[in-house]
Protein backbone atom coordinates (compact mmCIF):
# COMPACT_ATOMS: atom_id res chain seq x y z
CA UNK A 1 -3.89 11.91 6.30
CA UNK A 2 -6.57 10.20 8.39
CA UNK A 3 -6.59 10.17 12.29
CA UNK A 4 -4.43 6.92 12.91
CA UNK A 5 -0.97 6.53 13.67
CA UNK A 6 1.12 6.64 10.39
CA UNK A 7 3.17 3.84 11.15
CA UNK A 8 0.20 1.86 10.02
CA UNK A 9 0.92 2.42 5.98
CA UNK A 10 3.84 1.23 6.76
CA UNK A 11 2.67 -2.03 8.52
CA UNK A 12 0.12 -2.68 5.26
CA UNK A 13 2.37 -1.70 2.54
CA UNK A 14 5.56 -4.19 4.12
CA UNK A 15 3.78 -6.57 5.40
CA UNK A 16 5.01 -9.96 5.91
CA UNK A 17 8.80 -7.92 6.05
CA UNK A 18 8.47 -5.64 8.62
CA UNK A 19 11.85 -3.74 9.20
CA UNK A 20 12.48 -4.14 13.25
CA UNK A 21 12.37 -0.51 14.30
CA UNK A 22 8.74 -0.99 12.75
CA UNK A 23 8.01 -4.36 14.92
CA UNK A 24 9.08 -2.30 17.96
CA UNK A 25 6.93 0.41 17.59
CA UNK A 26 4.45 -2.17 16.70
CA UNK A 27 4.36 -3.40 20.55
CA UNK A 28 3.95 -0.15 22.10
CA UNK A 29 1.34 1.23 20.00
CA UNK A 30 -2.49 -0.21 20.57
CA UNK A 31 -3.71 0.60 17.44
CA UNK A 32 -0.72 -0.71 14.84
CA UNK A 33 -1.04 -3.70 16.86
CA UNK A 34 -4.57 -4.05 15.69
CA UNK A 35 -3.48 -3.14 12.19
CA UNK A 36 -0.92 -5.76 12.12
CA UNK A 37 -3.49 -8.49 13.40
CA UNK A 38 -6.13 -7.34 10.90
CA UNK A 39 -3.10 -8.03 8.06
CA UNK A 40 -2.44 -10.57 9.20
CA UNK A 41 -6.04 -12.88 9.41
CA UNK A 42 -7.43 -14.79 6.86
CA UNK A 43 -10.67 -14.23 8.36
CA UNK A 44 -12.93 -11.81 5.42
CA UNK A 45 -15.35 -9.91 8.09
CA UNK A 46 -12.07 -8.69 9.41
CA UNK A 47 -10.78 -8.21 6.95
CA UNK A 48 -13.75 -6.10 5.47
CA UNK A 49 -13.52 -3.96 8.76
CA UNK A 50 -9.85 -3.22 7.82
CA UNK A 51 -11.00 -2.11 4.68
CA UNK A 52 -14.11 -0.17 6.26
CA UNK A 53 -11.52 1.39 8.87
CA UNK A 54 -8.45 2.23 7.10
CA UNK A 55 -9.50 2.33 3.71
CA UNK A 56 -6.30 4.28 2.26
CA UNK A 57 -3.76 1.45 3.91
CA UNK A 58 -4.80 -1.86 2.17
CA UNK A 59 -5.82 -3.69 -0.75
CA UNK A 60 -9.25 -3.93 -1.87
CA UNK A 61 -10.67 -6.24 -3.88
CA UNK A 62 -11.30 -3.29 -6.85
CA UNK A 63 -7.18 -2.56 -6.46
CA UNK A 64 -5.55 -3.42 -9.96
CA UNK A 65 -2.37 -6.06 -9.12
CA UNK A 66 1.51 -4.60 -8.44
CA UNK A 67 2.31 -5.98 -12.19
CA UNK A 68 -0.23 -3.30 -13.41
CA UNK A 69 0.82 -0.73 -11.10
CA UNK A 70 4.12 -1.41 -12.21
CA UNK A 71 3.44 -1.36 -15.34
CA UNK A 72 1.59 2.60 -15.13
CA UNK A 73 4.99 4.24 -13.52
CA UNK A 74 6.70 2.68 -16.28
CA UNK A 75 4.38 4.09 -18.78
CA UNK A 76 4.52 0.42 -19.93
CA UNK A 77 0.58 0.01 -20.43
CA UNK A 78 -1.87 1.14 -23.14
CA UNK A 79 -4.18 3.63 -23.16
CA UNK A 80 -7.47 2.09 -22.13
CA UNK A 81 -5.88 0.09 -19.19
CA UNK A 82 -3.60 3.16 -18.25
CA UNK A 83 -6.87 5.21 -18.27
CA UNK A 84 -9.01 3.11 -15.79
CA UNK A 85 -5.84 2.26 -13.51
CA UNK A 86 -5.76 6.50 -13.47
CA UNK A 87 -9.27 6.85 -12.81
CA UNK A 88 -8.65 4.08 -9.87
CA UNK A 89 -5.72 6.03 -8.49
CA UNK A 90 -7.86 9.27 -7.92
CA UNK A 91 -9.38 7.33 -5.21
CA UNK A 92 -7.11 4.67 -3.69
CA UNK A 93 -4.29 6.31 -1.58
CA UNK A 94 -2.95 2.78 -0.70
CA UNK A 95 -2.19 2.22 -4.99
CA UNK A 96 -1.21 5.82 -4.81
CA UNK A 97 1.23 5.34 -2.36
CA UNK A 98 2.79 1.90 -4.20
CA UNK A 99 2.75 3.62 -7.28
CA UNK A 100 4.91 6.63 -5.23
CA UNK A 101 7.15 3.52 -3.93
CA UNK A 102 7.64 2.59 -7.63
CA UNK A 103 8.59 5.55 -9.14
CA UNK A 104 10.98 6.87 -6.22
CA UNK A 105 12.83 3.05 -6.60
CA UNK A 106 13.29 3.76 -10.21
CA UNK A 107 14.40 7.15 -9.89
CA UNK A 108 17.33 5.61 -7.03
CA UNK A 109 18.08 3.17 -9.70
CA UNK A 110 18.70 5.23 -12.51
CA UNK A 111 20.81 7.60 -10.32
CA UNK A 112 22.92 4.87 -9.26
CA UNK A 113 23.88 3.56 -12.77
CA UNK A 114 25.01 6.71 -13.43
């Protein structure tokens, strides 16, 4: 993990629904404020410097869309597509981390319909 607070995957990976015990922590702390702004704008430079900052918390423009990620925990994809979204993965820690998210949900779904 890099240097930052690690509230701050949480801020990229919820944003726009932030939970409120996230929002409050949000306030105090200088640097997921900045995170949360930098989310939030449309403008690209800043967005760039997001991206140049905290590369492992947000979407780049080389990031494959949730569908496909998706699509990879399922096992859902074929082989050429599963092999480059793979290949991306050994890279991006914030498609790591959604991938992570997708699985785990799946997992608590299949052990509630038991």
């Amino acid at each position: 993990m890099s240097n930052y607070c690690e509230i701050g995957e949480d801020i990229a990976r919820l944003y726009p629904n932030i939970p409120d015990e996230i929002m409050e922590h949000i306030t105090k702390c200088d640097e997921c404020s900045e995170i949360l702004r930098l989310v939030q704008s449309s403008d690209e430079i800043e967005k760039e410097d997001l991206y140049k900052k905290y590369p492992d918390l947000v979407r780049t423009p080389n990031c494959p869309n949730d569908n496909y990620l998706a699509a990879y925990a399922d096992n859902s994809l074929g082989e050429k597509k599963r092999e480059k979204i793979k290949e991306h993965l050994l890279i991006c820690k914030h498609c790591s981390l959604i991938i992570f998210d997708f699985i785990k949900f799946r997992r608590i779904e299949h052990c509630e319909a038991e």
